[in-house]
PDB file of N, CA and C in Angstrom:
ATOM      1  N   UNK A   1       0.836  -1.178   0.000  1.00  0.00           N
ATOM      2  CA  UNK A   1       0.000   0.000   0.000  1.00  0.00           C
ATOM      3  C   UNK A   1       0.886   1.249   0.000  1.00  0.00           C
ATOM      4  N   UNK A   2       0.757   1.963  -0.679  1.00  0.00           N
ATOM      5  CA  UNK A   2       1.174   3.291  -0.941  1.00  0.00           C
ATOM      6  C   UNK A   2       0.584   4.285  -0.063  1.00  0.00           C
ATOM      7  N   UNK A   3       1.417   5.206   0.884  1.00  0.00           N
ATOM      8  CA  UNK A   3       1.120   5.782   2.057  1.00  0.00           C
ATOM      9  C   UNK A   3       1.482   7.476   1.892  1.00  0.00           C
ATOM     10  N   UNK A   4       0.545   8.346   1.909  1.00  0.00           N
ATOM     11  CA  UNK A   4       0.949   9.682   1.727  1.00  0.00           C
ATOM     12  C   UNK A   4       2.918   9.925   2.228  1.00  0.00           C
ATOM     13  N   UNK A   5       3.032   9.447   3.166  1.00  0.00           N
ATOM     14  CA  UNK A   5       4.251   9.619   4.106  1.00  0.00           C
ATOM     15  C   UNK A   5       5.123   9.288   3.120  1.00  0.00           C
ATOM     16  N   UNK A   6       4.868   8.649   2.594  1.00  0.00           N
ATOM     17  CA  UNK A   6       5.920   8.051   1.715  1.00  0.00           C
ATOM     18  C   UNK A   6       6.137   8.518  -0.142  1.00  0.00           C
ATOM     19  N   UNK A   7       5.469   9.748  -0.232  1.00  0.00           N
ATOM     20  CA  UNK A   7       5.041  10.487  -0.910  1.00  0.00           C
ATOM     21  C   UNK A   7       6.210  11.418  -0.775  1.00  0.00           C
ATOM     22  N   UNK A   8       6.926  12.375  -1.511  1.00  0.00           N
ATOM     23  CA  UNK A   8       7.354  13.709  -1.554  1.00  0.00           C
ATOM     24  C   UNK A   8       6.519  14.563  -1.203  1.00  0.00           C
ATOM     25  N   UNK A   9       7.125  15.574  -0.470  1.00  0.00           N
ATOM     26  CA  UNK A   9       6.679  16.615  -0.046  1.00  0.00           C
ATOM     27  C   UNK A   9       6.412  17.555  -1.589  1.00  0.00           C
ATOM     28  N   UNK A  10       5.561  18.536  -1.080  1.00  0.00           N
ATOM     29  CA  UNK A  10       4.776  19.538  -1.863  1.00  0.00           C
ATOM     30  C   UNK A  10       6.479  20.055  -2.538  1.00  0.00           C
ATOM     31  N   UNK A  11       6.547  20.453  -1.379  1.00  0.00           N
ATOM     32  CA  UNK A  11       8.188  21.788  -2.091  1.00  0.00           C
ATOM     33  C   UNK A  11       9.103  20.889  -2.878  1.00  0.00           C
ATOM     34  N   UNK A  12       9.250  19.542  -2.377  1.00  0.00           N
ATOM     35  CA  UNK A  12       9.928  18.558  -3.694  1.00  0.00           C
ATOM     36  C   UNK A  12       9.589  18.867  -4.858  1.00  0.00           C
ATOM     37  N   UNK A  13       7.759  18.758  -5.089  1.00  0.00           N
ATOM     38  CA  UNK A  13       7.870  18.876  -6.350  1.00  0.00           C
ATOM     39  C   UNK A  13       7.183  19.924  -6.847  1.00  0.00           C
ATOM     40  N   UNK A  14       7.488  21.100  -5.778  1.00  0.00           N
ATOM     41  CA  UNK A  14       7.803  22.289  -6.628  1.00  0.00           C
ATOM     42  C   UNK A  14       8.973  22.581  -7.264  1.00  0.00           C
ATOM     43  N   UNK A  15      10.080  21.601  -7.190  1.00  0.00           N
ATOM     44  CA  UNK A  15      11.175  21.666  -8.042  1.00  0.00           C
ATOM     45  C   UNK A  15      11.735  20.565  -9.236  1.00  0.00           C
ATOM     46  N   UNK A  16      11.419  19.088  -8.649  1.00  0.00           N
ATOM     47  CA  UNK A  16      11.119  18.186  -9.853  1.00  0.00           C
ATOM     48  C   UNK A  16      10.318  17.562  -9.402  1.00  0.00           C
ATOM     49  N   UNK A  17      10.123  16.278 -10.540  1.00  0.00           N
ATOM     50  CA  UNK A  17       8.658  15.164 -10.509  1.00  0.00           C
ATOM     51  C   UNK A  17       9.869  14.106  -9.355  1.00  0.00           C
ATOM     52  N   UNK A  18       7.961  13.468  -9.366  1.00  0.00           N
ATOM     53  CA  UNK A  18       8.406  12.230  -8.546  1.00  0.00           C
ATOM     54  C   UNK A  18       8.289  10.907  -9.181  1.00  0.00           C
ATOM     55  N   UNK A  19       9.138   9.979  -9.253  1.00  0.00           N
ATOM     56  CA  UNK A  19       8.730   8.585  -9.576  1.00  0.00           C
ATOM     57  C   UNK A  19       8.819   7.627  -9.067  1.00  0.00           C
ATOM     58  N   UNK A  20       7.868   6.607  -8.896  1.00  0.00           N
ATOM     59  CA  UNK A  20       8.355   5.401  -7.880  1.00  0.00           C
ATOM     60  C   UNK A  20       7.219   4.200  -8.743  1.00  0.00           C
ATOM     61  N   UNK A  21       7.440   2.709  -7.815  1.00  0.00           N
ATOM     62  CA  UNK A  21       6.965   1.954  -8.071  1.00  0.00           C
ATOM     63  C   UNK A  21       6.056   1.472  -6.669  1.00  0.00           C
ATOM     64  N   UNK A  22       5.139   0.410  -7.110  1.00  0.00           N
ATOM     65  CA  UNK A  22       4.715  -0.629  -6.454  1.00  0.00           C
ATOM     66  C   UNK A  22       4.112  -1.388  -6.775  1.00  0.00           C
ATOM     67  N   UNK A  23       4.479  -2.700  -6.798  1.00  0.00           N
ATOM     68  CA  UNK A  23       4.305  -3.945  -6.698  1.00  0.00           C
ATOM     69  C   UNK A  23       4.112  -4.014  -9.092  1.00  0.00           C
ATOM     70  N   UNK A  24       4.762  -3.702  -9.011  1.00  0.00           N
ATOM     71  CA  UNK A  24       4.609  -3.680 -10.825  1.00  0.00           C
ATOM     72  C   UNK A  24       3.964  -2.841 -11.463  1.00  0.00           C
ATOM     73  N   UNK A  25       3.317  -1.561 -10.688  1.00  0.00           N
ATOM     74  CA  UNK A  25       3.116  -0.225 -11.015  1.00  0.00           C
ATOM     75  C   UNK A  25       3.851   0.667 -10.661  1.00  0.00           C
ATOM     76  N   UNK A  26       4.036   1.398 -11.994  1.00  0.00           N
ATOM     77  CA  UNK A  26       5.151   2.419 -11.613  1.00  0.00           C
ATOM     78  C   UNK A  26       3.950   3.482 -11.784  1.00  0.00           C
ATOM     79  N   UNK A  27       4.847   5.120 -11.254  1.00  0.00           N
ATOM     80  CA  UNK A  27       3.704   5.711 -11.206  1.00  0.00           C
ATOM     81  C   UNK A  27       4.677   7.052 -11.417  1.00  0.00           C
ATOM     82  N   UNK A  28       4.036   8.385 -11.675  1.00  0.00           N
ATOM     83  CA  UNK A  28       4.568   9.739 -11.585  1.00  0.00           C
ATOM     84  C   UNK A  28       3.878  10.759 -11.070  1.00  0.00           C
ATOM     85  N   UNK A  29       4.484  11.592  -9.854  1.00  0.00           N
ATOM     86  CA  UNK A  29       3.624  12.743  -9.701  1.00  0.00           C
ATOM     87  C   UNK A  29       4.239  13.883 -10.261  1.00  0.00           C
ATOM     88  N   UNK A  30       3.457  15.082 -10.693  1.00  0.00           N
ATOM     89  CA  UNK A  30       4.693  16.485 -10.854  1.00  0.00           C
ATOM     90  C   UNK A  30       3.250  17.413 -11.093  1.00  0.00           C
ATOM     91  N   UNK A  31       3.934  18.554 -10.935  1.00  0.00           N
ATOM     92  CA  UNK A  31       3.274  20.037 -10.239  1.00  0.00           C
ATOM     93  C   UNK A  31       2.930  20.287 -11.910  1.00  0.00           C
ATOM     94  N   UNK A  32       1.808  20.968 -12.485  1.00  0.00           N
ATOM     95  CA  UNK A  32       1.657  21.551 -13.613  1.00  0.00           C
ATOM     96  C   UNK A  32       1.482  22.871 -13.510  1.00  0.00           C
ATOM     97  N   UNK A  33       2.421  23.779 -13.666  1.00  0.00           N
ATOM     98  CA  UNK A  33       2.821  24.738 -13.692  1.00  0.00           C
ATOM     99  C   UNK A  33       1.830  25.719 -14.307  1.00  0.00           C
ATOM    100  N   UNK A  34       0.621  25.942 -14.144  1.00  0.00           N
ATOM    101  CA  UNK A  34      -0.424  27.135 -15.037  1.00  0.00           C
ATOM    102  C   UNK A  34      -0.914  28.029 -13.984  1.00  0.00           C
ATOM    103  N   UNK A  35      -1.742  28.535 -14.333  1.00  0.00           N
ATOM    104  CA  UNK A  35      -2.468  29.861 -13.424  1.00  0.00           C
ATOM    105  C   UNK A  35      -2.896  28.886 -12.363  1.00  0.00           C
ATOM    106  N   UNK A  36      -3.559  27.687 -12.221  1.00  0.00           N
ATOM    107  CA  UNK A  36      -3.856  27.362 -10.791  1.00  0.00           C
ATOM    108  C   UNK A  36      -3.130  25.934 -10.473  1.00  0.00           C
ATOM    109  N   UNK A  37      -1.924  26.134 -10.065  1.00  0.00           N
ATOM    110  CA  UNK A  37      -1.229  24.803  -9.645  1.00  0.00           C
ATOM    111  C   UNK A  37      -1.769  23.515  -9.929  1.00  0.00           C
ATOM    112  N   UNK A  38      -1.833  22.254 -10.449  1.00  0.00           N
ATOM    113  CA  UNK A  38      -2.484  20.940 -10.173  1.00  0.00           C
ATOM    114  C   UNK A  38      -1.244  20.130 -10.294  1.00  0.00           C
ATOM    115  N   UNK A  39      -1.763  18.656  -9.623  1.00  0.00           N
ATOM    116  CA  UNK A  39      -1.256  17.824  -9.319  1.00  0.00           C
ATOM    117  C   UNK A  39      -1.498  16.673 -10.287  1.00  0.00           C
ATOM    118  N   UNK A  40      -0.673  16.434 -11.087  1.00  0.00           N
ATOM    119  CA  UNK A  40      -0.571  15.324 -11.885  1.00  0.00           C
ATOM    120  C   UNK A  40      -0.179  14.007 -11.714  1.00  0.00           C
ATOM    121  N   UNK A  41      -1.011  12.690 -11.535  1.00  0.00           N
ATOM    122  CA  UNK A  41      -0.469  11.924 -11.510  1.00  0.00           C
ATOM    123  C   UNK A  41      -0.397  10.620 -12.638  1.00  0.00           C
ATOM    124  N   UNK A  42       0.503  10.194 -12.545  1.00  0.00           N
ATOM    125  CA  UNK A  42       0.210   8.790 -13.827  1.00  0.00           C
ATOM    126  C   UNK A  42       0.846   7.551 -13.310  1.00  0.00           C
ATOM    127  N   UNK A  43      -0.251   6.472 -14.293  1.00  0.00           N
ATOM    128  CA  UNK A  43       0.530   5.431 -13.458  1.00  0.00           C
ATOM    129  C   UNK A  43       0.534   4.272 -14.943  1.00  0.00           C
ATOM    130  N   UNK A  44       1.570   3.219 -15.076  1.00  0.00           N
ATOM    131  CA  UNK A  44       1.301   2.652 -15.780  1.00  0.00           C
ATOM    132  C   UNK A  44       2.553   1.233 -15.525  1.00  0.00           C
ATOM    133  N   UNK A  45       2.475   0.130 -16.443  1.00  0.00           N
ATOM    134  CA  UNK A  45       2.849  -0.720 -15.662  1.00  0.00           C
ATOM    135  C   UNK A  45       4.303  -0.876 -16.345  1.00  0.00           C
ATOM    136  N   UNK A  46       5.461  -2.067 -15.235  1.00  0.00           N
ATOM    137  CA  UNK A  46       6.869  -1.956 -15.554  1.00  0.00           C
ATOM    138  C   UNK A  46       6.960  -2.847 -16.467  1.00  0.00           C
ATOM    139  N   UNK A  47       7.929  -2.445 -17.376  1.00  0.00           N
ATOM    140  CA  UNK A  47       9.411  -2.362 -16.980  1.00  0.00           C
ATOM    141  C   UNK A  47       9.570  -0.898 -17.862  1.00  0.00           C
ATOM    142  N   UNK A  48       8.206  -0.470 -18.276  1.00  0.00           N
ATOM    143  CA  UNK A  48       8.574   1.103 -19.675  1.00  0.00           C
ATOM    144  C   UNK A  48       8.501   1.844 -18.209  1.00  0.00           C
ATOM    145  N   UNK A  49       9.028   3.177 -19.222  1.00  0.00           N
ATOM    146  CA  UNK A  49       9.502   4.136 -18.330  1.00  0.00           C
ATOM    147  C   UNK A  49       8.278   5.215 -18.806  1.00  0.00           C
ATOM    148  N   UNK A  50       7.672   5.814 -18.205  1.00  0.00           N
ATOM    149  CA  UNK A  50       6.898   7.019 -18.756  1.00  0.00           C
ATOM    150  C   UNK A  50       6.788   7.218 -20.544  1.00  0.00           C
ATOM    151  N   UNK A  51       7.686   8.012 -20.761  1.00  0.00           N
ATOM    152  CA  UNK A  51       7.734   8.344 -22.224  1.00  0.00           C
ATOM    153  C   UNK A  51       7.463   7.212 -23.004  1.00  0.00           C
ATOM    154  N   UNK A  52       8.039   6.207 -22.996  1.00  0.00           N
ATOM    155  CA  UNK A  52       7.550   4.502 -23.946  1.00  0.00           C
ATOM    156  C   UNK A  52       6.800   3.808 -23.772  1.00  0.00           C
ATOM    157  N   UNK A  53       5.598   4.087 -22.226  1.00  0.00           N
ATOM    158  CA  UNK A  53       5.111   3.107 -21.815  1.00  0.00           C
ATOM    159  C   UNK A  53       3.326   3.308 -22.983  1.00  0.00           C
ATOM    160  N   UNK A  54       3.070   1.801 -23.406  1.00  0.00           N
ATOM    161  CA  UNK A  54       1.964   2.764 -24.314  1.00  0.00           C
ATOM    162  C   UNK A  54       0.922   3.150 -24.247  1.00  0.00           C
ATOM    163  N   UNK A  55       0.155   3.918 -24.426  1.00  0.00           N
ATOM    164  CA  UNK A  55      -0.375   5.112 -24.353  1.00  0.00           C
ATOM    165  C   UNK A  55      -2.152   4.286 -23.767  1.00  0.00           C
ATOM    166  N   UNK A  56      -2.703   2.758 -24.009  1.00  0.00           N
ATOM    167  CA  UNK A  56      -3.233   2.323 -23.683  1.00  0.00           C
ATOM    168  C   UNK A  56      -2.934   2.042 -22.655  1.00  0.00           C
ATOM    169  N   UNK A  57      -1.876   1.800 -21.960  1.00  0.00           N
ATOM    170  CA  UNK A  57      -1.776   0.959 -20.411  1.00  0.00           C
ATOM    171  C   UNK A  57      -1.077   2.573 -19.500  1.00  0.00           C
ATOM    172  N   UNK A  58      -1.588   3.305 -19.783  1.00  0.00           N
ATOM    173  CA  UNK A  58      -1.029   4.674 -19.047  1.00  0.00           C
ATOM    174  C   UNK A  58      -2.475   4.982 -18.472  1.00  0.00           C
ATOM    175  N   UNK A  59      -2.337   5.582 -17.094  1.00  0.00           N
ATOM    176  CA  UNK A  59      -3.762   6.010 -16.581  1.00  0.00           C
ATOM    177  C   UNK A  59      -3.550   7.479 -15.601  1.00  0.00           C
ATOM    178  N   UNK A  60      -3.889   8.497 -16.136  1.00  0.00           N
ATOM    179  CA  UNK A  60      -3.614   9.791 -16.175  1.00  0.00           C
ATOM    180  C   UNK A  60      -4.814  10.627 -15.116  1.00  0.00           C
ATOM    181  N   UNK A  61      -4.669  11.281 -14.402  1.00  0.00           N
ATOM    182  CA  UNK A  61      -5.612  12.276 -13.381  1.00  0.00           C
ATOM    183  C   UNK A  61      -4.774  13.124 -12.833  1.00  0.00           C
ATOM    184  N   UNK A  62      -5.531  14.248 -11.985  1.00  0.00           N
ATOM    185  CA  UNK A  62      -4.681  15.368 -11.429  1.00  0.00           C
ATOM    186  C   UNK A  62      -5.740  15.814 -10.477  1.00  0.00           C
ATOM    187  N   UNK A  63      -4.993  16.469  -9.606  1.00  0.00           N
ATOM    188  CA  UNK A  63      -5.541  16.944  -8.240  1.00  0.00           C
ATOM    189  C   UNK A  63      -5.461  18.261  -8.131  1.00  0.00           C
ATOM    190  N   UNK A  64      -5.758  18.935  -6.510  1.00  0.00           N
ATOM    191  CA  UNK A  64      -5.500  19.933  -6.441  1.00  0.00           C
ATOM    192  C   UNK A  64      -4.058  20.028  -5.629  1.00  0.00           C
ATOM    193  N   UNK A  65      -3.189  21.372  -6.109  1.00  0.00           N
ATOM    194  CA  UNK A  65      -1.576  21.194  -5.215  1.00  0.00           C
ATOM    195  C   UNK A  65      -1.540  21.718  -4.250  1.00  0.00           C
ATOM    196  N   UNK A  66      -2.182  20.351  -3.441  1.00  0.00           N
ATOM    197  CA  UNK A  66      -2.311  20.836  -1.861  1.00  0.00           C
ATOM    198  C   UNK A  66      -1.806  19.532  -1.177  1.00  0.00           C
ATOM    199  N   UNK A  67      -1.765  19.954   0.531  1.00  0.00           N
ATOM    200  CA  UNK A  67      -1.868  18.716   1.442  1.00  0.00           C
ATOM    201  C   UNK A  67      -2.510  18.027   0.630  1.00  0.00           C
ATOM    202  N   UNK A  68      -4.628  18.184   0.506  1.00  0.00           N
ATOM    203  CA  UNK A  68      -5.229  17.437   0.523  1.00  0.00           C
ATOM    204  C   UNK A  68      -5.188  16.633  -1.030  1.00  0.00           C
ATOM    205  N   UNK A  69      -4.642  17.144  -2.155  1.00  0.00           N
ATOM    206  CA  UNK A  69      -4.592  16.637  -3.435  1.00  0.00           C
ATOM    207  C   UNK A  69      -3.593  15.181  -3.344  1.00  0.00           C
ATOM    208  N   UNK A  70      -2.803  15.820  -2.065  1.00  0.00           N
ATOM    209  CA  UNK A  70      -1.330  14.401  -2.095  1.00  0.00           C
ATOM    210  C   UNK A  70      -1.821  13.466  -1.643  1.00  0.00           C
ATOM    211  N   UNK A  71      -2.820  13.643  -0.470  1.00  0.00           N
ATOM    212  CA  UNK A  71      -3.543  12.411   0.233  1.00  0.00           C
ATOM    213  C   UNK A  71      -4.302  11.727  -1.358  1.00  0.00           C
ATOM    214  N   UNK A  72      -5.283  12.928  -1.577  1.00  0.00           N
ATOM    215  CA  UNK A  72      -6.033  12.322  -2.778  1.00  0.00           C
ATOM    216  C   UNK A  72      -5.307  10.864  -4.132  1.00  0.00           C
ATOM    217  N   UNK A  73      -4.192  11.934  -4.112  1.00  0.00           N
ATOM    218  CA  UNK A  73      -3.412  11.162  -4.979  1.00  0.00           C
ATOM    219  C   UNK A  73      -2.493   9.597  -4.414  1.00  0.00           C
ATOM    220  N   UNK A  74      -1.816   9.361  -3.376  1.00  0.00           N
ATOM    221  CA  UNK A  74      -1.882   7.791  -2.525  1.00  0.00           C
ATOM    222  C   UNK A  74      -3.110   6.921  -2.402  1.00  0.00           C
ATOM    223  N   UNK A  75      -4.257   7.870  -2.485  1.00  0.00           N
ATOM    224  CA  UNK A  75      -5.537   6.857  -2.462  1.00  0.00           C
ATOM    225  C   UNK A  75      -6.076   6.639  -3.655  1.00  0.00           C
ATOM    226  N   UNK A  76      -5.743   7.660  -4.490  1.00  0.00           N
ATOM    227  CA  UNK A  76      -6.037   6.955  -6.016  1.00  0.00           C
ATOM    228  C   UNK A  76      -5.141   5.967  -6.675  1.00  0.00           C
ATOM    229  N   UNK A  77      -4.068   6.548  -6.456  1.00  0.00           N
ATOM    230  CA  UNK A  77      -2.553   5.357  -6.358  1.00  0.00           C
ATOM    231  C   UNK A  77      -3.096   3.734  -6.088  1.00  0.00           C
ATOM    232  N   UNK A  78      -3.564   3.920  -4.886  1.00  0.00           N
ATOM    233  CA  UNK A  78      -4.089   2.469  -4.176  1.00  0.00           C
ATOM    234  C   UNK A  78      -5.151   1.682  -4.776  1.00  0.00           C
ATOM    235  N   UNK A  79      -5.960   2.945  -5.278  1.00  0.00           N
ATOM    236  CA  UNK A  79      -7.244   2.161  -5.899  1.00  0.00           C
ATOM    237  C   UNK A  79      -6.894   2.302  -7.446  1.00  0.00           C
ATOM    238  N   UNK A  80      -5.839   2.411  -8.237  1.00  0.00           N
ATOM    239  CA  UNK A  80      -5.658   1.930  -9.619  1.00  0.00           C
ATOM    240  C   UNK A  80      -4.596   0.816  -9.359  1.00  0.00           C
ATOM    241  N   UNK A  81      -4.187   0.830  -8.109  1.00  0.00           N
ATOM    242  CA  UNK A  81      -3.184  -0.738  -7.827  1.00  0.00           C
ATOM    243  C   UNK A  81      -4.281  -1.956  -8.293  1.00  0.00           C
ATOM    244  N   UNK A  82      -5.561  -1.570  -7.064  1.00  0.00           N
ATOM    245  CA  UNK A  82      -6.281  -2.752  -6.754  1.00  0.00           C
ATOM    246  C   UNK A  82      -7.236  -3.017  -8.413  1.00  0.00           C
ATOM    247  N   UNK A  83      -7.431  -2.067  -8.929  1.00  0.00           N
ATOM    248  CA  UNK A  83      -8.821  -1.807  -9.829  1.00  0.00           C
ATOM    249  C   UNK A  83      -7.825  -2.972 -11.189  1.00  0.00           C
ATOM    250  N   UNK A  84      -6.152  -2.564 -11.226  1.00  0.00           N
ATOM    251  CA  UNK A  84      -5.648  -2.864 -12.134  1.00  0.00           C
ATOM    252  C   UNK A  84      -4.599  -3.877 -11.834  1.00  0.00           C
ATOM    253  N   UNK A  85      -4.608  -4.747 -10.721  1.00  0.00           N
ATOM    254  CA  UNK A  85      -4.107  -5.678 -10.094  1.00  0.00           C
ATOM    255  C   UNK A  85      -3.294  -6.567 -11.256  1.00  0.00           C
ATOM    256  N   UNK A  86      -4.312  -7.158 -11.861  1.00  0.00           N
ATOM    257  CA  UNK A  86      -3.413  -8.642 -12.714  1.00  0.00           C
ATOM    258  C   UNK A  86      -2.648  -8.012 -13.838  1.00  0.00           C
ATOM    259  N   UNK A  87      -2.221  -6.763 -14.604  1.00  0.00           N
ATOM    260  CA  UNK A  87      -1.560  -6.198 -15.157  1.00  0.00           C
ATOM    261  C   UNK A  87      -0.203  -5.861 -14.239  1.00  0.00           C
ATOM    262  N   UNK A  88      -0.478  -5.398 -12.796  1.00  0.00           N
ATOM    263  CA  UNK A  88       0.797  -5.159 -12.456  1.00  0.00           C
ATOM    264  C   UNK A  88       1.462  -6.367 -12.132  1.00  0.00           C
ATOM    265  N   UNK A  89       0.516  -7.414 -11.291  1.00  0.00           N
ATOM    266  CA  UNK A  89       1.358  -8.560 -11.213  1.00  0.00           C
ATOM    267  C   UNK A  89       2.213  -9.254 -12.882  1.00  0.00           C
ATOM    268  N   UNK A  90       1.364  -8.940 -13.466  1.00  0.00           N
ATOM    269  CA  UNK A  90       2.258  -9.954 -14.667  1.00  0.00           C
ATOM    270  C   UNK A  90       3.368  -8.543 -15.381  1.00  0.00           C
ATOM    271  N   UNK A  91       3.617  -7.866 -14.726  1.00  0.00           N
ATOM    272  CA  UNK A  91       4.297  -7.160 -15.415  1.00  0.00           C
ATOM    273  C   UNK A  91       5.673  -6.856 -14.131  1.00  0.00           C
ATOM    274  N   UNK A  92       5.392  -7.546 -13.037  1.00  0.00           N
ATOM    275  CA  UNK A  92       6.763  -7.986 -12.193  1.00  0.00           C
ATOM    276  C   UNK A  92       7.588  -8.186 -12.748  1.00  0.00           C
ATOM    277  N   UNK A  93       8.911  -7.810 -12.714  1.00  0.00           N
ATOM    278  CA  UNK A  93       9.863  -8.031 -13.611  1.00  0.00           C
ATOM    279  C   UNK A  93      10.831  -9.253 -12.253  1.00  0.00           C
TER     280      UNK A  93
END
């Protein structure tokens, strides 16, 4: 389970993105820089890296860039783990 705590802080990525994995989902957060801050996240499965991974198995949303968007975003994290389970397992490397 993916845990806010274990998340970057806001001011992290007010300077770069974040990337991590779990359990054969990899995932990205980063700040979108326009008139009202949002929180971007994506998730899609290993061993591609963002840019190659294809464009069908990529799953894209954004929040607000706050405390409460980061929580938002670990619990959406969690529930595209569970929703998309047998893709990440078979994609364990």
């Amino acid at each position: 389970m993916i845990e806010r705590k274990t998340l970057m802080s806001l001011g992290f990525l007010e300077k770069q993105n974040l990337t991590g994995s779990y359990q054969g989902m990899r995932y990205l957060l980063k700040k979108q820089k326009e008139e009202t801050a949002r929180l971007i996240v994506m998730v899609w499965p290993q061993p591609y890296c963002s840019d190659v991974a294809p464009e069908e198995l990529r799953q894209t949303t954004d929040f607000d860039f706050s405390e409460e968007g980061m929580q938002a975003a670990a619990q959406w994290l969690n529930e595209q783990y569970e929703a998309r389970k047998e893709i990440w397992e078979n994609a364990k490397l």
